[in-house]
C-alpha atoms as a PDB file:
ATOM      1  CA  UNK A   1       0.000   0.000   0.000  1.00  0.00           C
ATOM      2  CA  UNK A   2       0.881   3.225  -0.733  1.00  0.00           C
ATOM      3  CA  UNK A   3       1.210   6.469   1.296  1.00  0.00           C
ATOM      4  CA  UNK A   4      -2.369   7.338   0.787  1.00  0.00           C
ATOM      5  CA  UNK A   5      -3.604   3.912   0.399  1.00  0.00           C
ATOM      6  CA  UNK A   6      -3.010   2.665   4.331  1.00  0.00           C
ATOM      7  CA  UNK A   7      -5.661   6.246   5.477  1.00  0.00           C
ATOM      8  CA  UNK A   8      -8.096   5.558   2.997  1.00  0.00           C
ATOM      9  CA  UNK A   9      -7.862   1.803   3.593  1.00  0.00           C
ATOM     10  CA  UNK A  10      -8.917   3.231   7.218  1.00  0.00           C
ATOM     11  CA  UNK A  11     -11.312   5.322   6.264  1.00  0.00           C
ATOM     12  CA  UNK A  12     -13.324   2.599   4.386  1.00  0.00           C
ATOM     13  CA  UNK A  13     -12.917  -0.225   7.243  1.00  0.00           C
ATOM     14  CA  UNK A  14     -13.925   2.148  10.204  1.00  0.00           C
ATOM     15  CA  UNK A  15     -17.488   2.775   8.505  1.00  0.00           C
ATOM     16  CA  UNK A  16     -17.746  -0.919   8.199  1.00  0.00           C
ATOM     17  CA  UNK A  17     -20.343  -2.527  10.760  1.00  0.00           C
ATOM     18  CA  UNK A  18     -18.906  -6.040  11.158  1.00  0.00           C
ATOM     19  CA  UNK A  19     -15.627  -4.179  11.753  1.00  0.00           C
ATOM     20  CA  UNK A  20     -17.295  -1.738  14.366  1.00  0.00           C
ATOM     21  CA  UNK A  21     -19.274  -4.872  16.342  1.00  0.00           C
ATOM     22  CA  UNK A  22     -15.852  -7.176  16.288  1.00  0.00           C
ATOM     23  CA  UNK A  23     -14.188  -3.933  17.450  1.00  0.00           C
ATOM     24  CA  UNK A  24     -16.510  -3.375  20.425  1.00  0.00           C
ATOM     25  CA  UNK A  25     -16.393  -7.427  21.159  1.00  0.00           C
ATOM     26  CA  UNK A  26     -12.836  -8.381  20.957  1.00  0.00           C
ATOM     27  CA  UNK A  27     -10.832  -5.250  21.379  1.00  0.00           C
ATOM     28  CA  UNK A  28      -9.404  -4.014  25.303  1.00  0.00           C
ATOM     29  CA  UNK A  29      -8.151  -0.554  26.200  1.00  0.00           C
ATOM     30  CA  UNK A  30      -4.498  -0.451  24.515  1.00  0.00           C
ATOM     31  CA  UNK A  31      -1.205  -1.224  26.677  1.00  0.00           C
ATOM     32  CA  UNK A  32       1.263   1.068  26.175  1.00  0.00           C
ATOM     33  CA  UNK A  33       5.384   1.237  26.850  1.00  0.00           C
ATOM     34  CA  UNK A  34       6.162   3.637  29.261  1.00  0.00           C
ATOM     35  CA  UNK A  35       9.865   5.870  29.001  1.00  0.00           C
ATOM     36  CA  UNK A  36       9.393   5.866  24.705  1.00  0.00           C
ATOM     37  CA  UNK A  37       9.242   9.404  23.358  1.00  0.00           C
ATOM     38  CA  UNK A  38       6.390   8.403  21.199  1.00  0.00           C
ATOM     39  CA  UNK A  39       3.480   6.346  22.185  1.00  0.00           C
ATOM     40  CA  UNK A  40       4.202   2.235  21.745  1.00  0.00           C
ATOM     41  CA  UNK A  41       1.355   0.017  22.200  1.00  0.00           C
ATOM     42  CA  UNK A  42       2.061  -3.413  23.009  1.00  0.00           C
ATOM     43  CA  UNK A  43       0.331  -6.068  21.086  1.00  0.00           C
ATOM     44  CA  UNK A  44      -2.727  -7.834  22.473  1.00  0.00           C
ATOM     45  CA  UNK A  45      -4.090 -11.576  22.520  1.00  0.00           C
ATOM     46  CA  UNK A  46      -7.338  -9.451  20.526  1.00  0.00           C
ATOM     47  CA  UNK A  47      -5.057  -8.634  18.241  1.00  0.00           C
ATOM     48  CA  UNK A  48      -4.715 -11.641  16.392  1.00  0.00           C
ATOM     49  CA  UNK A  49      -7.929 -11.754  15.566  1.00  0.00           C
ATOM     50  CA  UNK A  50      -7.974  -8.309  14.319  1.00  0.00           C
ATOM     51  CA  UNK A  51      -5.173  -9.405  12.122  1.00  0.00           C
ATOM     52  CA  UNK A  52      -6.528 -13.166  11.189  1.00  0.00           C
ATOM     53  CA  UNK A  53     -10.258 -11.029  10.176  1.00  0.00           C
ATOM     54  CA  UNK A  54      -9.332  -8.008   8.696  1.00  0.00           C
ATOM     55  CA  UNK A  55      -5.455  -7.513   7.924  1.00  0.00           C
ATOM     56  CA  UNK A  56      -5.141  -5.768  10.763  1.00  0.00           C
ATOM     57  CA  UNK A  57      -1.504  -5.909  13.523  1.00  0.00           C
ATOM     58  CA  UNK A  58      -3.795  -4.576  15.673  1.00  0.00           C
ATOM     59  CA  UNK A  59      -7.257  -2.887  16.566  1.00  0.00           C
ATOM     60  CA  UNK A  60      -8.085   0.163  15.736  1.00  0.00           C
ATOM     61  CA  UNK A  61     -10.874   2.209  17.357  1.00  0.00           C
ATOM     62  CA  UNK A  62     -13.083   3.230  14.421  1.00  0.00           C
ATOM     63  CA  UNK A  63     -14.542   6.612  16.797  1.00  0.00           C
ATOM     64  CA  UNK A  64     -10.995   7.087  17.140  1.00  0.00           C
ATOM     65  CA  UNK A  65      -8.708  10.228  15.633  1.00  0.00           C
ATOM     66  CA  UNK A  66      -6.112   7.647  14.085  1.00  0.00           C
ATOM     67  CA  UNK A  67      -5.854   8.573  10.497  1.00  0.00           C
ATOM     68  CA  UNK A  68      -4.616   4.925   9.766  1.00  0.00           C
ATOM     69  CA  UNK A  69      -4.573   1.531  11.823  1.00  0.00           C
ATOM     70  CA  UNK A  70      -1.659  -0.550  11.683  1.00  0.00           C
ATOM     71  CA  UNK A  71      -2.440  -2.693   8.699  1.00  0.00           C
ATOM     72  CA  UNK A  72      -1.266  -6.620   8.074  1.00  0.00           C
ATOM     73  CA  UNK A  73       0.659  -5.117   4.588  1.00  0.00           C
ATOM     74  CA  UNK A  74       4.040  -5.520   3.107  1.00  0.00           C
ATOM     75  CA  UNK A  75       6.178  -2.695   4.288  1.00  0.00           C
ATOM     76  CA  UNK A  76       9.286  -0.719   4.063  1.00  0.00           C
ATOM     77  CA  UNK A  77      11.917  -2.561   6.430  1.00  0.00           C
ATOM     78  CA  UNK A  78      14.631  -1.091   9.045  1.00  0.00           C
ATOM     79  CA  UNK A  79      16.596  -1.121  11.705  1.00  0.00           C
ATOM     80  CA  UNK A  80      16.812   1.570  14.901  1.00  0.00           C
ATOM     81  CA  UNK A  81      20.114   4.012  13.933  1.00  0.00           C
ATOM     82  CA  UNK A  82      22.028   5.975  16.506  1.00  0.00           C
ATOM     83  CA  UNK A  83      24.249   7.798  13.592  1.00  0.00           C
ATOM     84  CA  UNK A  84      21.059   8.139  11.196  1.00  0.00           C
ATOM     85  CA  UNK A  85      19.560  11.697  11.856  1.00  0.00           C
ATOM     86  CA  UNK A  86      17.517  12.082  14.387  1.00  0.00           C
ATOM     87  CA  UNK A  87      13.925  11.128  12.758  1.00  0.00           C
ATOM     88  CA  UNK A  88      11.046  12.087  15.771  1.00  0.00           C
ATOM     89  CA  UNK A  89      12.226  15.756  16.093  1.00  0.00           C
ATOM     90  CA  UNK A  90      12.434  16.462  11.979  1.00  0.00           C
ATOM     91  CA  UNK A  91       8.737  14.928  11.595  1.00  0.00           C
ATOM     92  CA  UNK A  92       7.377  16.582  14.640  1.00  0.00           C
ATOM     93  CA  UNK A  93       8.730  19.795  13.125  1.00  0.00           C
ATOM     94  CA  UNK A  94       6.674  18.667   9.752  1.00  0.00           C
ATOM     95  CA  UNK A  95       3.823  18.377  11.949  1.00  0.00           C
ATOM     96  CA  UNK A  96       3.706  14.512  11.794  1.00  0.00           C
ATOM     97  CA  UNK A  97       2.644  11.980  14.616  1.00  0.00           C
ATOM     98  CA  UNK A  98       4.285   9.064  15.067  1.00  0.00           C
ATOM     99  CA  UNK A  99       2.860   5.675  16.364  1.00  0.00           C
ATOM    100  CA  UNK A 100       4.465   2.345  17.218  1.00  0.00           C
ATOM    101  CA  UNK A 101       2.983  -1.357  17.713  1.00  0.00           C
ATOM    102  CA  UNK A 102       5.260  -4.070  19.572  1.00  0.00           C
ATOM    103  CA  UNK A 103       5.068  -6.984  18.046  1.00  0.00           C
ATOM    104  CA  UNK A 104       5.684 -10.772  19.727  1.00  0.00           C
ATOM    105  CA  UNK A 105       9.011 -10.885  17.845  1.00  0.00           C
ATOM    106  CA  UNK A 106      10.132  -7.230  19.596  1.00  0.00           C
ATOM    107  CA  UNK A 107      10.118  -5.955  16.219  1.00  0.00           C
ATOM    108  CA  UNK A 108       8.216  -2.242  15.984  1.00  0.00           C
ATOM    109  CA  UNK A 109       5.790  -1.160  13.249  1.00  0.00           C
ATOM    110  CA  UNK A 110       6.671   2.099  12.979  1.00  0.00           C
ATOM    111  CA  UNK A 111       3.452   4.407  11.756  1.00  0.00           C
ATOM    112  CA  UNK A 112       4.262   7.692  10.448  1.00  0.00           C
ATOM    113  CA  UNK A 113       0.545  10.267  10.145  1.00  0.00           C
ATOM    114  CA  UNK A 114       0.015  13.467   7.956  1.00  0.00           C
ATOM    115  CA  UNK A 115      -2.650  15.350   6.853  1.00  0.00           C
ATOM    116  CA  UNK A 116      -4.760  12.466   5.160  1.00  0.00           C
ATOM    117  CA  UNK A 117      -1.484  10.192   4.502  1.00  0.00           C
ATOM    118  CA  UNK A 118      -0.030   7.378   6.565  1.00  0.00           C
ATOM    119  CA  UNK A 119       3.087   5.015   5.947  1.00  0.00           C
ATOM    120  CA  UNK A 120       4.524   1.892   8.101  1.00  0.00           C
ATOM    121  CA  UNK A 121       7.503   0.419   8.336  1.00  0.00           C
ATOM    122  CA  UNK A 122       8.757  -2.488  10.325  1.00  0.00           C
ATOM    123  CA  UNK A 123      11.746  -1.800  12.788  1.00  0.00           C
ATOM    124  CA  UNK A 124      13.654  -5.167  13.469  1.00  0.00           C
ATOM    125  CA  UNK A 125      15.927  -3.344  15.898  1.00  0.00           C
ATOM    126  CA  UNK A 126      14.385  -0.282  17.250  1.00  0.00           C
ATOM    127  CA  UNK A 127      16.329   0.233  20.464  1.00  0.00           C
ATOM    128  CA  UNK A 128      18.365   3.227  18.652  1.00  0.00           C
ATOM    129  CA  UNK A 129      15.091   4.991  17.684  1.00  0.00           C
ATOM    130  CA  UNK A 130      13.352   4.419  21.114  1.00  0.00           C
ATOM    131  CA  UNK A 131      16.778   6.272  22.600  1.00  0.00           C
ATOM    132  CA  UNK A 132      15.877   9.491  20.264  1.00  0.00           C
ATOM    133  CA  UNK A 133      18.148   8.282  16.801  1.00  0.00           C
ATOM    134  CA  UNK A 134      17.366   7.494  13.295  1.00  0.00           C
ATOM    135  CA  UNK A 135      15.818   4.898  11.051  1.00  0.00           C
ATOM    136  CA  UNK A 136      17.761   3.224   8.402  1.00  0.00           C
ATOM    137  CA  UNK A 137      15.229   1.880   5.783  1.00  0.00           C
ATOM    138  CA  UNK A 138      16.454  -1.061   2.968  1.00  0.00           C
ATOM    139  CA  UNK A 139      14.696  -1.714   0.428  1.00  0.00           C
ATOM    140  CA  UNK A 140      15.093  -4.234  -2.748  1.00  0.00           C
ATOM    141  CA  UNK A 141      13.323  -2.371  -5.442  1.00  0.00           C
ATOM    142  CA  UNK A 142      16.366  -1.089  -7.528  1.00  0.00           C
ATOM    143  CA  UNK A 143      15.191   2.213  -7.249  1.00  0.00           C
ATOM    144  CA  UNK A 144      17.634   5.373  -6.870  1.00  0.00           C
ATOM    145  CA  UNK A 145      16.620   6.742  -3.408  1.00  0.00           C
ATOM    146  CA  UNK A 146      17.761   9.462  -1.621  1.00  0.00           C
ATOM    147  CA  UNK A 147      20.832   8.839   0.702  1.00  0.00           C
ATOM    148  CA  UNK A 148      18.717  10.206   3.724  1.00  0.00           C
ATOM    149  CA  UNK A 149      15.377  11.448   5.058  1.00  0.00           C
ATOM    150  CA  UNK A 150      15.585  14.967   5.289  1.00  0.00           C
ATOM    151  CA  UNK A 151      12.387  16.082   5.523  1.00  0.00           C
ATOM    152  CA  UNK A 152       8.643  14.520   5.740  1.00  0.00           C
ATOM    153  CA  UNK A 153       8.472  15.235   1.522  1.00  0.00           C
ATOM    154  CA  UNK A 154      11.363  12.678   1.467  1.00  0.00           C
ATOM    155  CA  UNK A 155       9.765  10.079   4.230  1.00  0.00           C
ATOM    156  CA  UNK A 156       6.421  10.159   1.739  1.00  0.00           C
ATOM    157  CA  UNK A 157       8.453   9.972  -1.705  1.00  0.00           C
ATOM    158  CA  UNK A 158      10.608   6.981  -0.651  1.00  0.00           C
ATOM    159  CA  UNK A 159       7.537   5.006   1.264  1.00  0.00           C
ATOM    160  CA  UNK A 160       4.640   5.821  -1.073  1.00  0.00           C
ATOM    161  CA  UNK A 161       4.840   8.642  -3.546  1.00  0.00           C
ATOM    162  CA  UNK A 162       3.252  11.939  -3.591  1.00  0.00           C
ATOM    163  CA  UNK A 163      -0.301  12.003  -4.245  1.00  0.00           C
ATOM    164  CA  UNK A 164      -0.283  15.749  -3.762  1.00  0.00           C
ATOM    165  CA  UNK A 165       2.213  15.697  -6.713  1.00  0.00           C
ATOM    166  CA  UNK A 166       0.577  13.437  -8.753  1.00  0.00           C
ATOM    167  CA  UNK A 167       3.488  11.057  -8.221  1.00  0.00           C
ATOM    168  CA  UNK A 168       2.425   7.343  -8.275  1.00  0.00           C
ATOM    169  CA  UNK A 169       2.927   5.076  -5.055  1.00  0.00           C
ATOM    170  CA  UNK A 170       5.639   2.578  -5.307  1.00  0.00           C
ATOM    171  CA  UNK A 171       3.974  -1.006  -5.144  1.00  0.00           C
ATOM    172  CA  UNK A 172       6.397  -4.167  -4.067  1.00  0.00           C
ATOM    173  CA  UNK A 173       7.137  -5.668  -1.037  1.00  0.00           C
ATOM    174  CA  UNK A 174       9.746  -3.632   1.392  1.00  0.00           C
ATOM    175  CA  UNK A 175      13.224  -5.223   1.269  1.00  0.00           C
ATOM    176  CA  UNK A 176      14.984  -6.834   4.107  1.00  0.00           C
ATOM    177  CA  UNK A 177      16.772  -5.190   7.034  1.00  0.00           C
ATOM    178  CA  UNK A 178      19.043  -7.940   7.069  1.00  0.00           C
ATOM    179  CA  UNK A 179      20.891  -9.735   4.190  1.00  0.00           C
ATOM    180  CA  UNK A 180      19.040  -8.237   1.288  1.00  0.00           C
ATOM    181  CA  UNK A 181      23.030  -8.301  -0.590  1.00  0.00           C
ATOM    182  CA  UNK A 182      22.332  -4.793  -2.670  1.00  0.00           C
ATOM    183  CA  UNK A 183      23.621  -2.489   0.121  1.00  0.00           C
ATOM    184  CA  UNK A 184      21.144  -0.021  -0.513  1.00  0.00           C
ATOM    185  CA  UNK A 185      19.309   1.572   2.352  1.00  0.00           C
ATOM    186  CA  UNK A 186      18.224   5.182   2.500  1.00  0.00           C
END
């Protein structure tokens, strides 16, 4: 899914009834992390059914202000970076929030929100981030990316295109943090 495609995915699902009466059966108030300086809910039990019914990591409360839930998709892939720049205070600057979902691995989906856009990546290591670094993202497309994430524009162009632009979203599946053998990571 695109950059646009993960909020209006969202936007669909949460006016969906069946959606709305598993939500109020299955779902419990969200756990969260404490010391992160974003908010990190933990996964749920519930949530397996959230992601076994409707592609979901995790519930979503439909009444909710989320512009996106964290969706069952194929993503962009990274790992936490302590030399990467610093990624919560340049997209808190862009007006961005930023969401994460522990997973039973320890891996992070890392959910990025603006305007009516929304991106996810997976974070197989993201003790760096958590301690206020960077992301490095890999990817196995063969595209020329920018060398880093500057600014949101660049966050939205390498996840999902720029449907404000006209630019198309990229479709594939995210490469791998680890082993992926073309060295390129952005």
């Amino acid at each position: 899914m695109g950059a646009g495609d993960l909020a209006g995915a969202w936007a669909l699902l949460r006016l969906d009834r069946e959606y709305r009466a598993a939500w109020r059966e299955h779902a419990a108030r969200p756990r969260y992390e404490g010391g992160t300086a974003f908010p990190v809910r933990i996964g749920s039990g519930a949530d397996r059914i959230a992601e076994r019914d409707w592609s979901l990591l995790a519930f979503e409360d439909p009444e909710g202000d989320a512009v996106s839930a964290f969706f069952d998709t194929p993503m962009l892939e990274g790992e936490g970076s302590s030399t990467a720049t610093p990624l919560l205070a340049m997209l808190e600057a862009a007006g961005a929030r930023v969401e994460g979902l522990r997973l039973g691995d320890g891996a992070l989906v890392l959910k990025v929100e603006a305007g009516d856009r929304a991106v996810q990546a997976r974070i197989e290591d993201p003790a760096p981030l958590l301690a206020g670094g960077g992301v490095r993202l890999f990817h196995d497309w063969g595209l020329a990316l920018p060398v880093a994430i500057a600014r949101l524009g660049d966050l939205w162009s390498v996840c999902g295109g720029d449907p404000s632009t006209g630019e198309a979203p990229r479709h594939g599946i995210g490469g791998r943090a680890h082993g992926n053998g073309n060295g390129r990571n952005c």
